[in-house]
PDB file of N, CA and C in Angstrom:
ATOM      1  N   UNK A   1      77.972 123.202  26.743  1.00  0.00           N
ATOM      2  CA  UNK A   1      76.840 122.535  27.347  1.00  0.00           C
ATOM      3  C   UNK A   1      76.008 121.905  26.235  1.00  0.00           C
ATOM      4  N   UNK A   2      75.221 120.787  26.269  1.00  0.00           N
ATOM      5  CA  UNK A   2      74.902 119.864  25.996  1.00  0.00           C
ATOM      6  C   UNK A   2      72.998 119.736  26.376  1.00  0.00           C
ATOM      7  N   UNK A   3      71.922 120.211  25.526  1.00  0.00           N
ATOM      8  CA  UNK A   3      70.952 119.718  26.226  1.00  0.00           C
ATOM      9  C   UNK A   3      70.178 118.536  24.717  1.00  0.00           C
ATOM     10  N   UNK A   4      69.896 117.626  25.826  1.00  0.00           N
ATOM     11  CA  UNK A   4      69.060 116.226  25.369  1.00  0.00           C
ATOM     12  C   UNK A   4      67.702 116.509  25.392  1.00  0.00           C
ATOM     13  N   UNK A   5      66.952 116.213  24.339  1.00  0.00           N
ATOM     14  CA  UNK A   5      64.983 116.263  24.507  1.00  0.00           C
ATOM     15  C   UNK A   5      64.655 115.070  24.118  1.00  0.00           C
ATOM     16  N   UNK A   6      63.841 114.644  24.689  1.00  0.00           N
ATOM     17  CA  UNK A   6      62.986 113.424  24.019  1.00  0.00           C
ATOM     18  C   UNK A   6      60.902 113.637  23.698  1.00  0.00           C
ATOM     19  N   UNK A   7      60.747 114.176  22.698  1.00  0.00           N
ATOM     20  CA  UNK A   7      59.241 114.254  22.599  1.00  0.00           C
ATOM     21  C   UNK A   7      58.408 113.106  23.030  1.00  0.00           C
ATOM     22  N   UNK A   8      57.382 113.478  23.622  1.00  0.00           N
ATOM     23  CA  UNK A   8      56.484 111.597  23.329  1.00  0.00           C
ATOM     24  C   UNK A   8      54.898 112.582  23.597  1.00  0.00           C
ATOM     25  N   UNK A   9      54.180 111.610  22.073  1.00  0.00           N
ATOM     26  CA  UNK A   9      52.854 112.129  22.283  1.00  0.00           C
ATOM     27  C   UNK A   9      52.519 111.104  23.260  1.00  0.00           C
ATOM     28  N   UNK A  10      51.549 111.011  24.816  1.00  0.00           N
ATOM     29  CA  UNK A  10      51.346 110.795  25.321  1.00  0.00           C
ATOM     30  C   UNK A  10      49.455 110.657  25.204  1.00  0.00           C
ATOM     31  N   UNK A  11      49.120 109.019  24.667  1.00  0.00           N
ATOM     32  CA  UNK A  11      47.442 109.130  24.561  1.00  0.00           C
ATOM     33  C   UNK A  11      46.383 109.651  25.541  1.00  0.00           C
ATOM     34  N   UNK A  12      45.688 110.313  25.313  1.00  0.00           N
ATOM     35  CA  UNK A  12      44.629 111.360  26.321  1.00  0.00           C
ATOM     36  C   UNK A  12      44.246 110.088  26.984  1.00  0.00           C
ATOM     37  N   UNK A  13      44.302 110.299  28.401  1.00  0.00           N
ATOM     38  CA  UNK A  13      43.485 109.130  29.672  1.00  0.00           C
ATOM     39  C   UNK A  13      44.966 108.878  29.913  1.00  0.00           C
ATOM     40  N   UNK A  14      46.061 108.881  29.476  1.00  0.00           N
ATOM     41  CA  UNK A  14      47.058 107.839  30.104  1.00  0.00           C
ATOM     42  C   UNK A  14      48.530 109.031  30.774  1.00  0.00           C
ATOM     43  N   UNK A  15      47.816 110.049  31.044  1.00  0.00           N
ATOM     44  CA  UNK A  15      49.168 111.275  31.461  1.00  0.00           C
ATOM     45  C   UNK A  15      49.420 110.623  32.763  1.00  0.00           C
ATOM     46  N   UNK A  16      48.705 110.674  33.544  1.00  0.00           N
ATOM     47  CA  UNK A  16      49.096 110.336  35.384  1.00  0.00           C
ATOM     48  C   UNK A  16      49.710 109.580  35.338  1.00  0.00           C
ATOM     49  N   UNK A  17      49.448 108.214  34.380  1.00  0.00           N
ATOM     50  CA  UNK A  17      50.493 106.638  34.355  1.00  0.00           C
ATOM     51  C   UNK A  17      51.585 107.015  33.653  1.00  0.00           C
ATOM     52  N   UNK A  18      51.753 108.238  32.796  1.00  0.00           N
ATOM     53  CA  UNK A  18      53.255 108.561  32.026  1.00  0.00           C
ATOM     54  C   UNK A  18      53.914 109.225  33.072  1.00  0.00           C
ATOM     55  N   UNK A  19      53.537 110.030  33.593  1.00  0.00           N
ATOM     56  CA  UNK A  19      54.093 110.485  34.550  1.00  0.00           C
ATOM     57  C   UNK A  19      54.233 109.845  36.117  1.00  0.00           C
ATOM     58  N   UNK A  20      53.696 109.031  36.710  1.00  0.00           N
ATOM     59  CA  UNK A  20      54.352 107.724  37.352  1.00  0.00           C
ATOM     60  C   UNK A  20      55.474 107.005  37.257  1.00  0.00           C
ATOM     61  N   UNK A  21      54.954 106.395  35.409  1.00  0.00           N
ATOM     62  CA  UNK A  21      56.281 106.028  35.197  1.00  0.00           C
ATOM     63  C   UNK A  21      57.906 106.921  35.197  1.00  0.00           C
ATOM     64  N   UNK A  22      57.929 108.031  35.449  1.00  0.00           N
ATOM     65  CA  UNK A  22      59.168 108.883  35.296  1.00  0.00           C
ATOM     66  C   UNK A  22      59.223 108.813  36.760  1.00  0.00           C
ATOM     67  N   UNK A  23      58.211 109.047  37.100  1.00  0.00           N
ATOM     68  CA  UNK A  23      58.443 109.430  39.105  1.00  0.00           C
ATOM     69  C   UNK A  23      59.271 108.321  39.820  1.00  0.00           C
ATOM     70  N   UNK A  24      58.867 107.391  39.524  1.00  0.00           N
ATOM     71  CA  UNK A  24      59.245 105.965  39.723  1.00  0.00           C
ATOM     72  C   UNK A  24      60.302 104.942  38.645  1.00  0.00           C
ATOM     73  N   UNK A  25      61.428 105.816  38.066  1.00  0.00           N
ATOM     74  CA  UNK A  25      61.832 105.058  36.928  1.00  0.00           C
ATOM     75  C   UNK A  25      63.219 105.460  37.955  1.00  0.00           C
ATOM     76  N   UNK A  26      64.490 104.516  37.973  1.00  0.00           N
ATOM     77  CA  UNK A  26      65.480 104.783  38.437  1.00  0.00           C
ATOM     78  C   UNK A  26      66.590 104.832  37.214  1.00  0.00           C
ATOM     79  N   UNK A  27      66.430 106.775  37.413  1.00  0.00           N
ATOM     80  CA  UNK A  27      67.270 107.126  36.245  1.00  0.00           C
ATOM     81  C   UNK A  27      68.899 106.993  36.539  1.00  0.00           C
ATOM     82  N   UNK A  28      69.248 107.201  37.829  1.00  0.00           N
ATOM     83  CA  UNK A  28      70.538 106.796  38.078  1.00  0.00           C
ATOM     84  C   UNK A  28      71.106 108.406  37.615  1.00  0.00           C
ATOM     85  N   UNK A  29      70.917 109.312  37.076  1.00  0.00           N
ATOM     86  CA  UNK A  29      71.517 110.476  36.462  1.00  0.00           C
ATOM     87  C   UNK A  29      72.754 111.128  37.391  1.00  0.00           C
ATOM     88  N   UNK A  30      72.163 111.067  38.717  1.00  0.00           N
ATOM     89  CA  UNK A  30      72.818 111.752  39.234  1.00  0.00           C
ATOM     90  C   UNK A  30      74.209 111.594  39.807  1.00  0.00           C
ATOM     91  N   UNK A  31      74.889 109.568  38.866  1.00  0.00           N
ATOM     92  CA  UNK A  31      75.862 108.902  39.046  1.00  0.00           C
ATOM     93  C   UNK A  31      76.360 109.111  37.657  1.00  0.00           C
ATOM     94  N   UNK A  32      76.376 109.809  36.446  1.00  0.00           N
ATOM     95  CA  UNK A  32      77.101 110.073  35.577  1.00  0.00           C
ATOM     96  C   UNK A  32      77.197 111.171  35.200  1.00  0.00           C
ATOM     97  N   UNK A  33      79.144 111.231  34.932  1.00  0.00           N
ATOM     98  CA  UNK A  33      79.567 112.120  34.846  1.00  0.00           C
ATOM     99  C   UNK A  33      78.976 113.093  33.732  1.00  0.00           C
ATOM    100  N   UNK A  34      79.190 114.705  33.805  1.00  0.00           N
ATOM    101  CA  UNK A  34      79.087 115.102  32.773  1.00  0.00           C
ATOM    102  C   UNK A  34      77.464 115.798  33.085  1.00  0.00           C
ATOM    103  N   UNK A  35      76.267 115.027  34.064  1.00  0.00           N
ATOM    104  CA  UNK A  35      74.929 115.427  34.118  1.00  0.00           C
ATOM    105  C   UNK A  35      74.601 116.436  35.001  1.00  0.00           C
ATOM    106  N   UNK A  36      73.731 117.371  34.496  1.00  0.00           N
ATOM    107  CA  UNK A  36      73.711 118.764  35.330  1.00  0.00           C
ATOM    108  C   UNK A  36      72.133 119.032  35.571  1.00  0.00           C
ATOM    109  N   UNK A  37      71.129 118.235  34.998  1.00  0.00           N
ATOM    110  CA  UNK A  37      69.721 118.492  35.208  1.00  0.00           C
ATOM    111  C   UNK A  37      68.972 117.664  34.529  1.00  0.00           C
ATOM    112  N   UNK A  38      67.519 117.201  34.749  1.00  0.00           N
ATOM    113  CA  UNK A  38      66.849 116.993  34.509  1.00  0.00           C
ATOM    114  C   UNK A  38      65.399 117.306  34.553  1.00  0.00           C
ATOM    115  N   UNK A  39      64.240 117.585  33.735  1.00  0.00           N
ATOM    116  CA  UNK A  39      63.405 117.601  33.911  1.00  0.00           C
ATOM    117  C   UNK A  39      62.355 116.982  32.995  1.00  0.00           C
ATOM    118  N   UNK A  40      60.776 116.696  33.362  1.00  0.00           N
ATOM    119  CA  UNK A  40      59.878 116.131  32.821  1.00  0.00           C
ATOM    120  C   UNK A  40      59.098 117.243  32.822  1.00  0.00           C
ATOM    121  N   UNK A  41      58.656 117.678  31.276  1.00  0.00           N
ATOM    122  CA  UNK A  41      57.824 118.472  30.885  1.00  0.00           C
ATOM    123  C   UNK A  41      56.444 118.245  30.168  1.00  0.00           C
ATOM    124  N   UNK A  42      55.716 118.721  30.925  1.00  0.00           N
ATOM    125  CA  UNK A  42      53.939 118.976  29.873  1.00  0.00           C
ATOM    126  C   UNK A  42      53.567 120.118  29.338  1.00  0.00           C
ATOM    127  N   UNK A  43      52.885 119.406  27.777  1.00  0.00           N
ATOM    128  CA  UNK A  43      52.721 120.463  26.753  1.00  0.00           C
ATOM    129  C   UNK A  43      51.543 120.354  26.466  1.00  0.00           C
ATOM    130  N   UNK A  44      51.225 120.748  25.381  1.00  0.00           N
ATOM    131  CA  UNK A  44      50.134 121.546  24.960  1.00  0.00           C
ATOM    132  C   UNK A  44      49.023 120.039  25.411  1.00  0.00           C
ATOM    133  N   UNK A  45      47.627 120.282  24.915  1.00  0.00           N
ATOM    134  CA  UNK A  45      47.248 118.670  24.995  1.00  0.00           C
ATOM    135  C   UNK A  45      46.264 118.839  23.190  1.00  0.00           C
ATOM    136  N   UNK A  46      46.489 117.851  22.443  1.00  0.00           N
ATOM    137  CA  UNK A  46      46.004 117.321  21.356  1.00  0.00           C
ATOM    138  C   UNK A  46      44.358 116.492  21.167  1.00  0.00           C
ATOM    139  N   UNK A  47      43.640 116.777  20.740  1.00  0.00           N
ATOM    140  CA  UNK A  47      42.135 115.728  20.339  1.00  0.00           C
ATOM    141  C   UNK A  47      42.981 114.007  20.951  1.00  0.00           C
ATOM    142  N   UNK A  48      44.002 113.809  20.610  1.00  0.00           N
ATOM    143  CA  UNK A  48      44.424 112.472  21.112  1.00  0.00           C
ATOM    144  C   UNK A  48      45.520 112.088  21.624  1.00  0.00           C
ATOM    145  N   UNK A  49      46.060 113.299  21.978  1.00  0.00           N
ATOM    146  CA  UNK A  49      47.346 113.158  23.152  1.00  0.00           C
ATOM    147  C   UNK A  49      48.010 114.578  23.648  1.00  0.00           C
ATOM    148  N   UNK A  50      48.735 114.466  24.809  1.00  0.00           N
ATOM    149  CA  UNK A  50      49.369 114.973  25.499  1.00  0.00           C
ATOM    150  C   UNK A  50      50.805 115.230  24.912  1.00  0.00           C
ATOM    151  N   UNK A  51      51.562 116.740  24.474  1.00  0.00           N
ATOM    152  CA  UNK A  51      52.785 116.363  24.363  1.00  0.00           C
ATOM    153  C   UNK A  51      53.549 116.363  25.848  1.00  0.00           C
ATOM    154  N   UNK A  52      54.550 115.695  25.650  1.00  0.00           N
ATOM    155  CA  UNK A  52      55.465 115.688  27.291  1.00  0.00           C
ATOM    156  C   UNK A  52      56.772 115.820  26.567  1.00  0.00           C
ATOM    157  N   UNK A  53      57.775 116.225  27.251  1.00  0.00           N
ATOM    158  CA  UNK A  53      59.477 116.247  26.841  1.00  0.00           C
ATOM    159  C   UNK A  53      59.691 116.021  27.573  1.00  0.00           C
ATOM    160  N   UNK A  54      60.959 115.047  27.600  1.00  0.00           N
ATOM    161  CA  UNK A  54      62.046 114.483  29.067  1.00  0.00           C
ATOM    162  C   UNK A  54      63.312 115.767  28.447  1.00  0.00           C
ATOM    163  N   UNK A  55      64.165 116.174  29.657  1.00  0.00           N
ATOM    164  CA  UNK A  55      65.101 117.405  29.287  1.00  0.00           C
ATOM    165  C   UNK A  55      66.466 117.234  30.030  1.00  0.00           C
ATOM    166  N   UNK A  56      67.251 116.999  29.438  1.00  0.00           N
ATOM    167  CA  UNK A  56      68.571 116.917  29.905  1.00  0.00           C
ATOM    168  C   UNK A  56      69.800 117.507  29.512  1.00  0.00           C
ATOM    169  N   UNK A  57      70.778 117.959  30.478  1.00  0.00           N
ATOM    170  CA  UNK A  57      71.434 119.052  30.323  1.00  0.00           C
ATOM    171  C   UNK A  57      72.763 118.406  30.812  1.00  0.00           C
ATOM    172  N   UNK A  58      73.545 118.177  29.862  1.00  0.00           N
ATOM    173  CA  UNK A  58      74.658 118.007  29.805  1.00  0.00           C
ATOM    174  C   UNK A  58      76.523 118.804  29.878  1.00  0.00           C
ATOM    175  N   UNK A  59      77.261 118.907  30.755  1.00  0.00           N
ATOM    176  CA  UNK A  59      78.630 119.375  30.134  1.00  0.00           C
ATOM    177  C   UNK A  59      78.482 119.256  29.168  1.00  0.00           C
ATOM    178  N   UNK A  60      78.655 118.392  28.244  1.00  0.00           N
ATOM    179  CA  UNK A  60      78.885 118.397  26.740  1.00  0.00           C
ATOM    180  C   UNK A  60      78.355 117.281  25.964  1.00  0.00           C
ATOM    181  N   UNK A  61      78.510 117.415  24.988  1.00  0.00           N
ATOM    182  CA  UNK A  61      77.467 116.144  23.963  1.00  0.00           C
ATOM    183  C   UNK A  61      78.651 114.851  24.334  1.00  0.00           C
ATOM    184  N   UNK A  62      80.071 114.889  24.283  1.00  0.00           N
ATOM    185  CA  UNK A  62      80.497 113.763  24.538  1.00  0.00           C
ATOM    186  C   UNK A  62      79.982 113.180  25.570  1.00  0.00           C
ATOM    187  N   UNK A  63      79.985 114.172  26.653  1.00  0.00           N
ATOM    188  CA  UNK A  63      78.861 113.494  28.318  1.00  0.00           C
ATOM    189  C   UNK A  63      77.594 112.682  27.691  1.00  0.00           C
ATOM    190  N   UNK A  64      77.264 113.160  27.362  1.00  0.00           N
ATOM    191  CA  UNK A  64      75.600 112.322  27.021  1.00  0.00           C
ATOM    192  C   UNK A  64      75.926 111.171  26.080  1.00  0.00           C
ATOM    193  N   UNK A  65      77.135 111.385  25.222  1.00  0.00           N
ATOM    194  CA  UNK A  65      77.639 110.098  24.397  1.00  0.00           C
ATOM    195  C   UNK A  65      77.697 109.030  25.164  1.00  0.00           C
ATOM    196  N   UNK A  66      78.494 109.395  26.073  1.00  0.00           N
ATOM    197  CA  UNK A  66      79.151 108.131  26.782  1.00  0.00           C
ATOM    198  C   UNK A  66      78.391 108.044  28.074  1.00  0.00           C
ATOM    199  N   UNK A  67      76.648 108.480  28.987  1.00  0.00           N
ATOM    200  CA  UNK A  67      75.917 107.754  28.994  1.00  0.00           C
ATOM    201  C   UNK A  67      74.577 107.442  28.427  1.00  0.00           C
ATOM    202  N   UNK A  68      74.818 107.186  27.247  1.00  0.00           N
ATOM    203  CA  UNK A  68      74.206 106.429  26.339  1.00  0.00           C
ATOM    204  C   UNK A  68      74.661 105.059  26.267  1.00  0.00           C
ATOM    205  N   UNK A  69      76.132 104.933  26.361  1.00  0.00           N
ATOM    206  CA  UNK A  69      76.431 103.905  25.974  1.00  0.00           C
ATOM    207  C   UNK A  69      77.092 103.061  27.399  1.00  0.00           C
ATOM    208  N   UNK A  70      76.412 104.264  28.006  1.00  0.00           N
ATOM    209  CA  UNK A  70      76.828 103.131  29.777  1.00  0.00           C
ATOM    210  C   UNK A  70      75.488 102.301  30.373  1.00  0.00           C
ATOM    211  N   UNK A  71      76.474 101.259  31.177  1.00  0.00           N
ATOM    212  CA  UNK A  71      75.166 100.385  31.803  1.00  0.00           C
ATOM    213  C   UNK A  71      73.837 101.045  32.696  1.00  0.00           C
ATOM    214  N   UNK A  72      74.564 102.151  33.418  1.00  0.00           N
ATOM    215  CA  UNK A  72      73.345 103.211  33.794  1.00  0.00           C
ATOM    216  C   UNK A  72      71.935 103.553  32.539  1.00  0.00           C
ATOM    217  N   UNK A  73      72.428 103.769  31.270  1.00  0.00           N
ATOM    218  CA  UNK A  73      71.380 103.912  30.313  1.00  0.00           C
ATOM    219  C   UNK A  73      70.613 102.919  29.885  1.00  0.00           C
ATOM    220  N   UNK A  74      71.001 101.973  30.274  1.00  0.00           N
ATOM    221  CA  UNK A  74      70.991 100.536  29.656  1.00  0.00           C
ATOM    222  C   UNK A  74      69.738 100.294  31.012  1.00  0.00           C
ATOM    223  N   UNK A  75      70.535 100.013  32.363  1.00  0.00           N
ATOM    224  CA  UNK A  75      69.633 100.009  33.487  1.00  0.00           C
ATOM    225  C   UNK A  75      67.821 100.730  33.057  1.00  0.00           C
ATOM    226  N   UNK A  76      68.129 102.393  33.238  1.00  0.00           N
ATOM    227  CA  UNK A  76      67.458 103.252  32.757  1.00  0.00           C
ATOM    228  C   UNK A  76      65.809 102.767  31.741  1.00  0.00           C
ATOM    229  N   UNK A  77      66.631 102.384  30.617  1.00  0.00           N
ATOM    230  CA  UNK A  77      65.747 102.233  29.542  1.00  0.00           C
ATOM    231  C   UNK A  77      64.898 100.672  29.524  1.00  0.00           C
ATOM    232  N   UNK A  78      65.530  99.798  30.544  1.00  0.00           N
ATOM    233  CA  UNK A  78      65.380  98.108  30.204  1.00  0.00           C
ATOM    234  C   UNK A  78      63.850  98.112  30.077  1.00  0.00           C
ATOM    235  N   UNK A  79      63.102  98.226  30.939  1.00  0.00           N
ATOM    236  CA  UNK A  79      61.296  98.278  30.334  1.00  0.00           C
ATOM    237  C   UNK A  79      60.876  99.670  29.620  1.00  0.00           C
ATOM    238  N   UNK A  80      61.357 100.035  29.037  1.00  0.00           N
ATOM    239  CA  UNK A  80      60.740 101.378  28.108  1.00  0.00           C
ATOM    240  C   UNK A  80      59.652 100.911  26.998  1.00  0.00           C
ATOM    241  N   UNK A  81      59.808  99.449  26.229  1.00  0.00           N
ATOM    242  CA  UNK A  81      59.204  99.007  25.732  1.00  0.00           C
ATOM    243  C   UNK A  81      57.685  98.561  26.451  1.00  0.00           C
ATOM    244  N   UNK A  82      57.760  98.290  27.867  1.00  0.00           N
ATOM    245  CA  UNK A  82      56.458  97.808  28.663  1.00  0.00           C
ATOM    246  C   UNK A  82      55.334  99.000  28.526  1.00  0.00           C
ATOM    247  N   UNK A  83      55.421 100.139  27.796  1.00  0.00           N
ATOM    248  CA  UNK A  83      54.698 101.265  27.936  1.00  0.00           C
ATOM    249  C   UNK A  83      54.605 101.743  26.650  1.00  0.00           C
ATOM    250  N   UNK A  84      54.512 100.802  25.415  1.00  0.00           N
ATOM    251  CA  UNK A  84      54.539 101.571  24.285  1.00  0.00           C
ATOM    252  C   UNK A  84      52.844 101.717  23.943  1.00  0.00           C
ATOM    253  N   UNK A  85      52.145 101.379  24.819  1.00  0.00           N
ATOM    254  CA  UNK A  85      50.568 101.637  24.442  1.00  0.00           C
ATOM    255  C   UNK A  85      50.452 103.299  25.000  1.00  0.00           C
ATOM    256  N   UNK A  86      51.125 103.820  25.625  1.00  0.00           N
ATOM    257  CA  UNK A  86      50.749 104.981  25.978  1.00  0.00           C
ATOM    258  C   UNK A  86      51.302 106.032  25.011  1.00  0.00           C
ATOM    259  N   UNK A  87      52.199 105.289  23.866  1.00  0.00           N
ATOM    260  CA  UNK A  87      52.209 106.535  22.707  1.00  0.00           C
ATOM    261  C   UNK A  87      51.886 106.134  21.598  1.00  0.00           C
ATOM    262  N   UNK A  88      51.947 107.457  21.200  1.00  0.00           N
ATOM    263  CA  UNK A  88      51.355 107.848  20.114  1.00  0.00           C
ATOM    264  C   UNK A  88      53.042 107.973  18.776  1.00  0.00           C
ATOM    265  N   UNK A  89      53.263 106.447  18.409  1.00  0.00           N
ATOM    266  CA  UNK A  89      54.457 106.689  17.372  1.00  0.00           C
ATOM    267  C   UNK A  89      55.755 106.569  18.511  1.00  0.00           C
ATOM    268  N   UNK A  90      56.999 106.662  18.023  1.00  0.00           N
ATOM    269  CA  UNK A  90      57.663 106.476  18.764  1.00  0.00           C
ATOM    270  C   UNK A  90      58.414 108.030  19.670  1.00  0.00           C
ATOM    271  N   UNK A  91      59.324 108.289  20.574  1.00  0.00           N
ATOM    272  CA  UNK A  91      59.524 109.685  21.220  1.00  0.00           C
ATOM    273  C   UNK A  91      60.161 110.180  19.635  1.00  0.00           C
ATOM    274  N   UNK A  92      60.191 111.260  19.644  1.00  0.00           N
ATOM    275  CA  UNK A  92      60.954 111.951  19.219  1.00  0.00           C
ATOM    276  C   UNK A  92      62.234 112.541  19.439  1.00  0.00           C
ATOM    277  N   UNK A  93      63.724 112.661  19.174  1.00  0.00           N
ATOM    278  CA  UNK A  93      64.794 112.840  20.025  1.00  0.00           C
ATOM    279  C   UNK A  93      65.141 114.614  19.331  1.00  0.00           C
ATOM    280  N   UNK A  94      65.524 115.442  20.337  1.00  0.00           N
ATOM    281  CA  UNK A  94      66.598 116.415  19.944  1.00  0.00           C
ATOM    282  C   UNK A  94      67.288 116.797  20.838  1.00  0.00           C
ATOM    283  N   UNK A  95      68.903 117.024  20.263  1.00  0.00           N
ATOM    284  CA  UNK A  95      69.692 117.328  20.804  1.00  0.00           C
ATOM    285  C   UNK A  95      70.379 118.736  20.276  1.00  0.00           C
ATOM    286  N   UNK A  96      71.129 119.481  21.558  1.00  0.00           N
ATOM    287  CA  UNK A  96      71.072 121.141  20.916  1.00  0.00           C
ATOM    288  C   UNK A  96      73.062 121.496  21.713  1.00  0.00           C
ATOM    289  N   UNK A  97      73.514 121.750  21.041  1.00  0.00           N
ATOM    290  CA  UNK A  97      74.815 122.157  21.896  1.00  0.00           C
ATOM    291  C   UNK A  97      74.365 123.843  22.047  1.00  0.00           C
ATOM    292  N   UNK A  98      74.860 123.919  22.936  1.00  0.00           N
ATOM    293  CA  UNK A  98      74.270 125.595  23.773  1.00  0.00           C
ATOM    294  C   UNK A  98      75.159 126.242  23.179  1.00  0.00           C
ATOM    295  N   UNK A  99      74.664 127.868  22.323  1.00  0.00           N
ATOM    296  CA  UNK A  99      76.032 128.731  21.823  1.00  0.00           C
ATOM    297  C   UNK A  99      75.907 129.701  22.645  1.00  0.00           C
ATOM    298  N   UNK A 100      74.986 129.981  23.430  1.00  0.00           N
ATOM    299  CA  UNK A 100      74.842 131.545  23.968  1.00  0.00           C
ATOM    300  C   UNK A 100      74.308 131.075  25.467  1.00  0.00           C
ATOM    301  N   UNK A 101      74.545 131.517  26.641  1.00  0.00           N
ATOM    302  CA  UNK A 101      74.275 131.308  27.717  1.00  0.00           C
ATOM    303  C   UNK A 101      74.497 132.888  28.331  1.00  0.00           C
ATOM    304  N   UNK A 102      73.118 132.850  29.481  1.00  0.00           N
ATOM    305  CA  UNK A 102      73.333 134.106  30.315  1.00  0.00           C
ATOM    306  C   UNK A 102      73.660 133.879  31.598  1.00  0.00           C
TER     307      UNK A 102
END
């Protein structure tokens, strides 16, 4: 198993519109192979932002390879740039292959 993170400091005043935008973003996930979950997470909050993580859980890192490099991701991401006032720097990415599961 395969899980995907994406950090994003999120600027204080603009959480409800970050989180809109996910509510309303057509991730398509649930049409490529290999995808087993998703979620949108809120973290701590900062003097000037919000952290949030996007969380994805993959069969395996090749799964998430290959949609990365499908038109679904492509779909996915096309205005990601229309929202770069709401961070703080760009997301942050980590990716973790699972060794221990209960």
């Amino acid at each position: 198993m395969y899980i995907a993170m994406n950090r994003f400091k999120v600027t204080k005043g603009c959480e409800d519109q970050f989180e809109n935008v996910w509510r309303n973003r057509d991730r398509r996930l649930t049409e490529v192979p290999g995808f087993k979950e998703f979620h949108l997470l809120k973290g701590p909050e900062q003097d000037d932002h919000t952290l949030f993580a996007s969380h994805t859980i993959w069969n395996s890192h090749d799964d998430f390879v290959a949609w990365t490099k499908s038109q679904h991701f492509r779909d996915a991401h096309k205005n990601a740039g229309d929202n770069k006032a709401m961070y703080l720097g760009h997301p942050q990415f980590e990716g973790f292959e699972v060794v221990l599961e209960n």
